[in-house]
Protein backbone atom coordinates (compact mmCIF):
# COMPACT_ATOMS: atom_id res chain seq x y z
CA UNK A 1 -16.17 -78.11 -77.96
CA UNK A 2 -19.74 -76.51 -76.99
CA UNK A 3 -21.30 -74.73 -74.64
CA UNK A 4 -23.48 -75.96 -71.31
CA UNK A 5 -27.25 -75.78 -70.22
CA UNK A 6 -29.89 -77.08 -68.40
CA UNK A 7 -33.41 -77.99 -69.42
CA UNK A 8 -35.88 -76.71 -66.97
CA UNK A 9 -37.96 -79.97 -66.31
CA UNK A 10 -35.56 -82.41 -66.48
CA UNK A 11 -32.57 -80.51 -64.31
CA UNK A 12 -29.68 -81.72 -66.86
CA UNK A 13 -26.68 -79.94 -67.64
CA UNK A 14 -26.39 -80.33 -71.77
CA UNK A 15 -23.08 -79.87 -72.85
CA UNK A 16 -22.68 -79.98 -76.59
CA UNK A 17 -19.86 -82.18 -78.32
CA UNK A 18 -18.88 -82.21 -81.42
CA UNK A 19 -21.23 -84.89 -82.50
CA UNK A 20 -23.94 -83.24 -80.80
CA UNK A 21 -25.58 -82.52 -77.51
CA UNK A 22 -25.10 -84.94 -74.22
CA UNK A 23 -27.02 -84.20 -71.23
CA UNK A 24 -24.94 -84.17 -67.77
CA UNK A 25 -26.67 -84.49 -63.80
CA UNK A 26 -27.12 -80.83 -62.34
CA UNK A 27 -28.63 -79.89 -59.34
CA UNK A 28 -31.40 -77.15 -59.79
CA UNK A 29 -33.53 -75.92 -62.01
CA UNK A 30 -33.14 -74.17 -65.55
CA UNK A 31 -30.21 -72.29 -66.53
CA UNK A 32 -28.99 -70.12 -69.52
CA UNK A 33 -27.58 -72.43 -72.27
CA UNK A 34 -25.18 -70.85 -75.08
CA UNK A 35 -25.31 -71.53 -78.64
CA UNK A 36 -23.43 -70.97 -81.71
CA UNK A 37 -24.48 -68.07 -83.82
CA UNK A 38 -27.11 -66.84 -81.56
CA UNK A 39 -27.73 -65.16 -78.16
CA UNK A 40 -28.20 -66.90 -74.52
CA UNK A 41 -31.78 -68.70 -73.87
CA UNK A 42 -33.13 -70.14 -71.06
CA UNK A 43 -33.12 -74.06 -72.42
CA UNK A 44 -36.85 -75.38 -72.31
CA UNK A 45 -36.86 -77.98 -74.85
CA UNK A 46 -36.84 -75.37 -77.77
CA UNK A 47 -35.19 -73.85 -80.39
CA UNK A 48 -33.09 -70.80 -78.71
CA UNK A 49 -34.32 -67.61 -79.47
CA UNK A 50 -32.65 -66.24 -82.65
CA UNK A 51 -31.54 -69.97 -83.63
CA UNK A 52 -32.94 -72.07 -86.39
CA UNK A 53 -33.17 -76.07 -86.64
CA UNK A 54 -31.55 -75.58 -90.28
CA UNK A 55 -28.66 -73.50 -88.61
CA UNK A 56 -28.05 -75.79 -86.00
CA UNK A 57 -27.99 -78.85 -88.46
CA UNK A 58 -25.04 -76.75 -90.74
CA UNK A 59 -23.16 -76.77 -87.72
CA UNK A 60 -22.95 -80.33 -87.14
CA UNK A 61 -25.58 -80.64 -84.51
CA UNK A 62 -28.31 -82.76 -83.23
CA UNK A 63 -31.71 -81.27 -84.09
CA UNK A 64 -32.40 -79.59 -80.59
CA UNK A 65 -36.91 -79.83 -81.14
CA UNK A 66 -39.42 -78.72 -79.00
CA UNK A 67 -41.43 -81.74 -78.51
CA UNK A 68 -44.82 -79.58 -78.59
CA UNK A 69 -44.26 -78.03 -81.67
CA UNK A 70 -42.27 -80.66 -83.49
CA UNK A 71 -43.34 -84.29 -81.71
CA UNK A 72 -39.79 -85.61 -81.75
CA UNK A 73 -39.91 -85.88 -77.99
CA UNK A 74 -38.63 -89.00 -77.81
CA UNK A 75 -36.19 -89.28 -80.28
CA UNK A 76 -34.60 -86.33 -78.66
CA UNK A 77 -34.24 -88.10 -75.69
CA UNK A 78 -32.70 -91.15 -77.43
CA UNK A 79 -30.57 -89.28 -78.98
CA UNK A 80 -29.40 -87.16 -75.92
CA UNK A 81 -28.59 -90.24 -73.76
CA UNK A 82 -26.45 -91.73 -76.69
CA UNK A 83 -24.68 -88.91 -76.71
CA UNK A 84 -24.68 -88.20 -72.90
CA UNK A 85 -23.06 -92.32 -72.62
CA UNK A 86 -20.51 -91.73 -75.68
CA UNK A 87 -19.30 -88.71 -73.90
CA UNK A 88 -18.62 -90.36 -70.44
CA UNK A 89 -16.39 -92.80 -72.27
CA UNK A 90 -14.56 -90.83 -74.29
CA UNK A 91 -14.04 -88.41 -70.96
CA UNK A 92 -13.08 -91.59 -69.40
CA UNK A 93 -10.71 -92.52 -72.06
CA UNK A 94 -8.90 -89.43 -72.40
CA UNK A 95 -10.42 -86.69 -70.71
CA UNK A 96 -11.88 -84.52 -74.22
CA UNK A 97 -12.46 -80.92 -73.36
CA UNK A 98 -15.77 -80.22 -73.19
CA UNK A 99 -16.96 -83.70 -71.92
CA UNK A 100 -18.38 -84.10 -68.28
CA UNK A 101 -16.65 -82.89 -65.38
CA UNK A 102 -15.58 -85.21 -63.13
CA UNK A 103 -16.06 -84.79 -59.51
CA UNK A 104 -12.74 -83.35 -58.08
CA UNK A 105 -11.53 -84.13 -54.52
CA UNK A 106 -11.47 -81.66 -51.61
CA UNK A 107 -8.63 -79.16 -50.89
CA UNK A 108 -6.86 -80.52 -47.90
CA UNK A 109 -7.54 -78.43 -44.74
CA UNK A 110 -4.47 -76.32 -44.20
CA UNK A 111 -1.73 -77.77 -41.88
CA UNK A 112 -0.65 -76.24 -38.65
CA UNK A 113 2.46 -74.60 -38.92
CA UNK A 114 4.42 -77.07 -37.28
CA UNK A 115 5.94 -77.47 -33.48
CA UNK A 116 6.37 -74.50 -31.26
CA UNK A 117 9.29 -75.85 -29.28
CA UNK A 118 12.29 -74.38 -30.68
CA UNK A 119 14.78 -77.53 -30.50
CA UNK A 120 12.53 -79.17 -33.08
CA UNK A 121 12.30 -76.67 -35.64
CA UNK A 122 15.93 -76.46 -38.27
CA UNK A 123 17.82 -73.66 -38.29
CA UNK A 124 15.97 -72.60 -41.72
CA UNK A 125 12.68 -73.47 -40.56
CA UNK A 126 13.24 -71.10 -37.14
CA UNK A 127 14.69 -68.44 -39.16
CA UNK A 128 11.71 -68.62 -41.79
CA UNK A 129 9.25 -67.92 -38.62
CA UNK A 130 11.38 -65.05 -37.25
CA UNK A 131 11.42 -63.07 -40.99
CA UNK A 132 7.28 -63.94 -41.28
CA UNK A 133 6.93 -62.01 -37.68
CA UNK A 134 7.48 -64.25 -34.65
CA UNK A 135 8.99 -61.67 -32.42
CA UNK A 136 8.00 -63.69 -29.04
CA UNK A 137 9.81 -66.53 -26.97
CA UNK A 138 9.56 -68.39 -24.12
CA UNK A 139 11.96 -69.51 -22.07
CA UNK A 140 10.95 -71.90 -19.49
CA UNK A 141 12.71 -72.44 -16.35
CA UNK A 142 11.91 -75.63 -14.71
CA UNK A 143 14.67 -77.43 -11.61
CA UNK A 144 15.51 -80.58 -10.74
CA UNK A 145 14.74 -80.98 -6.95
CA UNK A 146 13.42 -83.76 -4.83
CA UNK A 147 9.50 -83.86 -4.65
CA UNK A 148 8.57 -86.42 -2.23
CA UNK A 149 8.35 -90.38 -2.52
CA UNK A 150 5.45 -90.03 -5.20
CA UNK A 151 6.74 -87.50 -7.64
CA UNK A 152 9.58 -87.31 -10.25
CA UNK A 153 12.26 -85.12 -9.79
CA UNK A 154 12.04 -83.46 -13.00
CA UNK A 155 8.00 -82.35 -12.37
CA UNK A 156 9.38 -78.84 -13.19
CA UNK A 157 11.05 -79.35 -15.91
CA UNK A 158 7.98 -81.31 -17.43
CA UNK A 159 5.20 -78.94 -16.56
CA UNK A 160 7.13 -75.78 -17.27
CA UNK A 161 7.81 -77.09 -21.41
CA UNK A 162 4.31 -78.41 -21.19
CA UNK A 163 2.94 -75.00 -20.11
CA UNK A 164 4.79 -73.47 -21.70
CA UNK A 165 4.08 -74.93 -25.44
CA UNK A 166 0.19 -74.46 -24.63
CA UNK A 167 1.00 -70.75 -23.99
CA UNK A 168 2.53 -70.78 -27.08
CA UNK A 169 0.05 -72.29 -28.94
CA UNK A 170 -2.56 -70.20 -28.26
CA UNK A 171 -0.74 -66.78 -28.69
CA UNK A 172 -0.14 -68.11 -31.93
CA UNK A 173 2.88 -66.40 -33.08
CA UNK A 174 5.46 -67.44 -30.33
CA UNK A 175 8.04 -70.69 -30.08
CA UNK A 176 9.26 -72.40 -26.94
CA UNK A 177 12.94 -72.04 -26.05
CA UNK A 178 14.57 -75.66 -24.49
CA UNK A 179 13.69 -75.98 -20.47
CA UNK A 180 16.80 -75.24 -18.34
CA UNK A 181 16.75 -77.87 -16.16
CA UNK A 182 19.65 -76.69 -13.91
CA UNK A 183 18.68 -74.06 -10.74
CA UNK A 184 19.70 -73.14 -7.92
CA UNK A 185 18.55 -75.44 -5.19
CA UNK A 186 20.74 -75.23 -2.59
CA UNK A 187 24.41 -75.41 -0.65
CA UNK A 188 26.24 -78.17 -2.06
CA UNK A 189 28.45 -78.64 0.43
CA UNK A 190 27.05 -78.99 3.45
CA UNK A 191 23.87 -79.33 1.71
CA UNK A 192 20.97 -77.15 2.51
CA UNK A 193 17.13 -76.93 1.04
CA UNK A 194 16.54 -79.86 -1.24
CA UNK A 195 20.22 -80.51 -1.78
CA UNK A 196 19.59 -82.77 1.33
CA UNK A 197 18.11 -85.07 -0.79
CA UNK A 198 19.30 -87.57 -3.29
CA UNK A 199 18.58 -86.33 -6.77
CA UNK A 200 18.69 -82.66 -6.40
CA UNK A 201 21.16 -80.49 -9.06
CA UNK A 202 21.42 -77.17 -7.79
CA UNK A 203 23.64 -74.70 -9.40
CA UNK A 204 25.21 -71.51 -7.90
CA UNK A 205 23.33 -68.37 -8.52
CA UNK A 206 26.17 -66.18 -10.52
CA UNK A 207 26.46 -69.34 -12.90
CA UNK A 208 22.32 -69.68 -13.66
CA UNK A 209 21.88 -65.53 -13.91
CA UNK A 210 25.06 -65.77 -16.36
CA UNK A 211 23.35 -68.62 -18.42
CA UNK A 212 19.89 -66.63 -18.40
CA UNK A 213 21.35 -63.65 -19.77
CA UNK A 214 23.52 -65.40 -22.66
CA UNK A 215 20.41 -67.18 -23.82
CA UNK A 216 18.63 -64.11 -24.23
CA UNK A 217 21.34 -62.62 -25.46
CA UNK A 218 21.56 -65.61 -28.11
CA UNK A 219 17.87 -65.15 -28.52
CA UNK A 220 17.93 -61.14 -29.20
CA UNK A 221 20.25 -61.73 -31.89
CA UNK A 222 18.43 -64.40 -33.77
CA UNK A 223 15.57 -61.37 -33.95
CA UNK A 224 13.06 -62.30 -31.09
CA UNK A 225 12.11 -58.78 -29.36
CA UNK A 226 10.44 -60.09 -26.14
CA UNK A 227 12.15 -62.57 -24.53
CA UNK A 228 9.70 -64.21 -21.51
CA UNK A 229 11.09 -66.17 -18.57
CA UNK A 230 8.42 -68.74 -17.79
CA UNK A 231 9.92 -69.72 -13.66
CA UNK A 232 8.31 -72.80 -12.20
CA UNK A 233 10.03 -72.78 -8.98
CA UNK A 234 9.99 -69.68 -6.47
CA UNK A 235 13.35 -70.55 -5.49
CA UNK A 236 15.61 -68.77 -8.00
CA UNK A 237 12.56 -65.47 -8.50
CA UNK A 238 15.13 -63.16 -7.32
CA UNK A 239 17.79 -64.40 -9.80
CA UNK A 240 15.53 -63.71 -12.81
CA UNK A 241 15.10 -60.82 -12.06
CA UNK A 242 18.02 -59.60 -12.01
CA UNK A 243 19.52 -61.59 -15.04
CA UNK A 244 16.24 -59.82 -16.72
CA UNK A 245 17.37 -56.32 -15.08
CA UNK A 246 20.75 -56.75 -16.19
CA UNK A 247 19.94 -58.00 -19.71
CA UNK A 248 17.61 -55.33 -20.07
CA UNK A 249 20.33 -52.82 -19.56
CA UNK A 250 22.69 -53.85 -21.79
CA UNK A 251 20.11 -53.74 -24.84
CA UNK A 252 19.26 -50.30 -24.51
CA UNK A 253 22.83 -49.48 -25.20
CA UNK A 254 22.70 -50.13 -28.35
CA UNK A 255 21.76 -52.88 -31.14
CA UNK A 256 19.05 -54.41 -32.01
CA UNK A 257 15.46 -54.02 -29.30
CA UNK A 258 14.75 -56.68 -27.22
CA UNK A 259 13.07 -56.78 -23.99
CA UNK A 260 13.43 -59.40 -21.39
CA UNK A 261 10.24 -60.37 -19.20
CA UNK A 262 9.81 -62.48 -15.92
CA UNK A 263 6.31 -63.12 -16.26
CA UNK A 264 5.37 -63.18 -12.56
CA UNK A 265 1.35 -63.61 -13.50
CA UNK A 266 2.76 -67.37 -14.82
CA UNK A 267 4.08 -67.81 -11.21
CA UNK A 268 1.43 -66.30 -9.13
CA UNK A 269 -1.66 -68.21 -11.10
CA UNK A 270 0.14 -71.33 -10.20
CA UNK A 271 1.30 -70.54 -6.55
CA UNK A 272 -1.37 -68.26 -5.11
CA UNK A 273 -4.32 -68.43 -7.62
CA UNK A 274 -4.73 -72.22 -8.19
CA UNK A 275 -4.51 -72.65 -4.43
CA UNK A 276 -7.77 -69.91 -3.91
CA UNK A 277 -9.17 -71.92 -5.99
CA UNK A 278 -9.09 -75.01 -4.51
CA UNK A 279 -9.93 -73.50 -1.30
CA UNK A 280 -12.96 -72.24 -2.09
CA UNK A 281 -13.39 -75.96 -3.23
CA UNK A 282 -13.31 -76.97 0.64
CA UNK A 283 -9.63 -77.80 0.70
CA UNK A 284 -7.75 -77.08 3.44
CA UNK A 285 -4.03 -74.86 3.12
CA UNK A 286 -2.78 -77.72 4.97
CA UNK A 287 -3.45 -79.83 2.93
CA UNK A 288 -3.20 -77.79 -0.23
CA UNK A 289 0.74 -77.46 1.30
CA UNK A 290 3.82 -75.64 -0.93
CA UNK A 291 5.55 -78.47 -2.00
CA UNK A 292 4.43 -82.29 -3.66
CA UNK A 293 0.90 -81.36 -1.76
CA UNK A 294 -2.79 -81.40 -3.06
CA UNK A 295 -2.06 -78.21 -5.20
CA UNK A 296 1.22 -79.31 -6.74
CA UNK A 297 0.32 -83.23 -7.20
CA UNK A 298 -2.54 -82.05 -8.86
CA UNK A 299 -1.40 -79.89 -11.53
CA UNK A 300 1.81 -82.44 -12.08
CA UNK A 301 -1.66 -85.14 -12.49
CA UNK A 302 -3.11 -82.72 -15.05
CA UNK A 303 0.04 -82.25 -17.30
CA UNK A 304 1.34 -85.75 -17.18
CA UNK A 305 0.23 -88.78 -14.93
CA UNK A 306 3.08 -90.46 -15.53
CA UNK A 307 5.06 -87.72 -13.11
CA UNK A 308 2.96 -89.57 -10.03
CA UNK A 309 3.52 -92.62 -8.66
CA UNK A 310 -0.64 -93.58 -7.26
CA UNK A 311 0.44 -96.77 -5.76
CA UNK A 312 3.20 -94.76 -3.08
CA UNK A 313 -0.16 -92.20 -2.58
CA UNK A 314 -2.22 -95.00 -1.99
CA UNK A 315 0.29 -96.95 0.12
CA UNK A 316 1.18 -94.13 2.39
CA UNK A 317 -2.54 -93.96 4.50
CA UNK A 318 -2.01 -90.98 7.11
CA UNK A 319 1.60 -91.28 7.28
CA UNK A 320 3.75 -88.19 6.75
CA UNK A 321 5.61 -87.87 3.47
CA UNK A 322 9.33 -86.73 3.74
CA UNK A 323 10.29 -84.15 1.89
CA UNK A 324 6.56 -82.73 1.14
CA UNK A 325 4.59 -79.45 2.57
CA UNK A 326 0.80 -80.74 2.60
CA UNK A 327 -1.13 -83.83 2.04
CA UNK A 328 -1.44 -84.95 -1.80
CA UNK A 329 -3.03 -88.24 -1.26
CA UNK A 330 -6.87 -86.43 -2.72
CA UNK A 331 -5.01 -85.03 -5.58
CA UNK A 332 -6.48 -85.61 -8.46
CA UNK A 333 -6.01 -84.12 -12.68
CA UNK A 334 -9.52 -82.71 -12.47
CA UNK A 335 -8.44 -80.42 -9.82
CA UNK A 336 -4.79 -79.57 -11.65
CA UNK A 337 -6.64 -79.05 -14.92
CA UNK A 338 -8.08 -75.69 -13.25
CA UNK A 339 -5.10 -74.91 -12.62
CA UNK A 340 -3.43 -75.40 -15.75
CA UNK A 341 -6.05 -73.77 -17.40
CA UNK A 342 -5.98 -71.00 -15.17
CA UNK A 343 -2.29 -70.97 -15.44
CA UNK A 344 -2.41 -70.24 -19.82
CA UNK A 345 -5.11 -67.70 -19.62
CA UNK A 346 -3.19 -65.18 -17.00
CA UNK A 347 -0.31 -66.16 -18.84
CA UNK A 348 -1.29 -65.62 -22.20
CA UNK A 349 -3.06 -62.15 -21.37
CA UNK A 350 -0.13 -61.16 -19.64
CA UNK A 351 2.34 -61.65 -22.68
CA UNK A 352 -0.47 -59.91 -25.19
CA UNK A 353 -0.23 -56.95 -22.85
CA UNK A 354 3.44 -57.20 -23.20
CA UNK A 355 3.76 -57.58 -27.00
CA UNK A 356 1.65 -54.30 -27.46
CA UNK A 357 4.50 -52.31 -25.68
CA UNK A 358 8.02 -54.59 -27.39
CA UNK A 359 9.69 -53.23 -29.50
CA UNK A 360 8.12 -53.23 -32.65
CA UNK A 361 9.46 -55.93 -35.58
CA UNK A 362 10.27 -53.29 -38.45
CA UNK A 363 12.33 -51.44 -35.76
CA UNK A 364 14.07 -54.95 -34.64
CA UNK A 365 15.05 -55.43 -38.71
């Protein structure tokens, strides 16, 4: 329909119609304007260089003056709002080429690719992630053991997925595997360790290496190529390794590469770290404990309040709680939260270090 411009005093776009010129809002100053027949010119009121007012008028257009040299400054201006209204309507109506642009609205932001826990992805949607490069999972081991009068029984099980999905979320390429929930804790019969009290699922050691193993079997042949166990509880340490040790062995016969990792830095930032830390905070390692004490309340605080019960804390004064190793009646989230941060950093750097030496993913396809 025409070509576009700006005048240099006025800052208006002119964009010419095909019953003549119409001027449209710009920000900034002058700008090249186009016109039939001739060459570009910077728009200044004038005649374009190379144009004449009898060549413009045989092509249909409004006499485009130059008020010094012609005085039809203000019929110009008449003319060029006229035109400038009829072409909002008619772009209005039904959006004629060549009229003014409309503002458009903003691209959405992009989206996050989705959850990193494994159980709520579909089958295509995991599969899709695998075959775009997501080589790394982790599989968090959490236990469902007694932890005192003021603490859930499944704190594990909760901070371990919760830990565990942060991890994931900042490495940025890895999904969460479900929690398994079900450890060895204990005789059964004739109950020992925290089988003594009510609540407690403990499962025999031969039966928990055997399920480690099959999941990362499972895992392996889905296309992951480091496999990281994520253990919450120092109970069952020896067990991972050697479902890891065994695993381990039985991919490098043959098949696709995978590697299988206990991630001992997860354990040790949570276990012997986080309570340095809160040490050199003035806390005593009697009161810190090594089971439902300051250390442990605190981080269960920090990942989910709802794992504590305050008013039992607040009820129980100086009394001893059964089943608990320290005092967790100062606990508080501030204090967990350096440990759960603590906790993702050692952990993340330690599975980076790992990924550089997994097997790499065009070998794995």
């Amino acid at each position: 329909m025409g070509a576009t411009g700006t005048t240099g005093g006025s800052g208006n776009r002119v964009t010419k119609v095909k019953f003549g010129w119409h001027a449209q809002p710009h920000m900034g100053g002058s700008a090249r304007a186009r016109w039939p027949g001739a060459g570009s010119a910077t728009a200044t009121g004038g005649v374009p260089r190379g144009a004449s007012h009898a060549g413009l008028a045989d092509r249909g257009s409004a006499h485009f003056t130059d008020a010094h040299n012609y005085g039809m400054c203000g019929l110009w201006r008449k003319r060029r709002a006229a035109a400038a209204a009829l072409g909002l309507m008619l772009a209005a109506l039904v959006g004629a080429p060549g009229a003014v642009a409309q503002p458009r609205p903003a691209a959405p932001l992009p989206t996050a690719r989705g959850p990193v826990q494994l159980e709520r992805l579909t089958s295509p949607e995991l599969r899709a992630r695998i075959a775009a490069g997501t080589r790394t999972v982790l599989l968090p081991i959490g236990g469902t053991e007694q932890n005192g009068p003021h603490m859930v029984l499944g704190k594990h099980n909760v901070r371990a997925g919760l830990l565990a999905a942060r991890i994931a979320e900042q490495l940025g390429d890895a999904v969460v595997a479900p929690v398994l929930a079900y450890v060895p804790e204990g005789d059964i019969d004739a109950p020992t360790q925290h089988m003594r009290y009510t609540g407690t699922i403990s499962i025999a050691e031969p039966a928990f290496e055997a399920v480690i193993e099959d999941a990362a079997r499972s895992l392996r042949r889905h296309g992951f190529t480091l496999i990281v166990l994520l253990g919450d509880h120092g109970g069952y340490t020896h067990s991972l390794h050697r479902a890891a040790d065994r695993a381990n062995r039985a991919f490098a016969g043959g098949g696709a590469p995978a590697r299988v990792l206990v991630l001992q830095p997860y354990y040790d930032a949570a276990q012997h770290d986080f309570p340095a830390l809160l040490e050199k905070r003035g806390f005593s390692k009697a009161e810190i404990g090594l089971h439902a004490g300051l250390g442990d309340t605190s981080l269960a605080l920090a990942v989910d309040p709802s794992l504590v019960r305050a008013d039992v804390l607040a009820a129980a004064a100086g009394a001893k709680l059964d089943g608990v190793s320290g005092d967790p009646r100062r606990a508080s989230a501030e204090l967990g939260r350096l440990g759960v941060e603590h906790i993702i950093a050692a952990s993340v750097a330690a599975i980076r270090s790992a990924e550089r030496r997994a097997p790499s993913a065009a070998s794995a396809q």
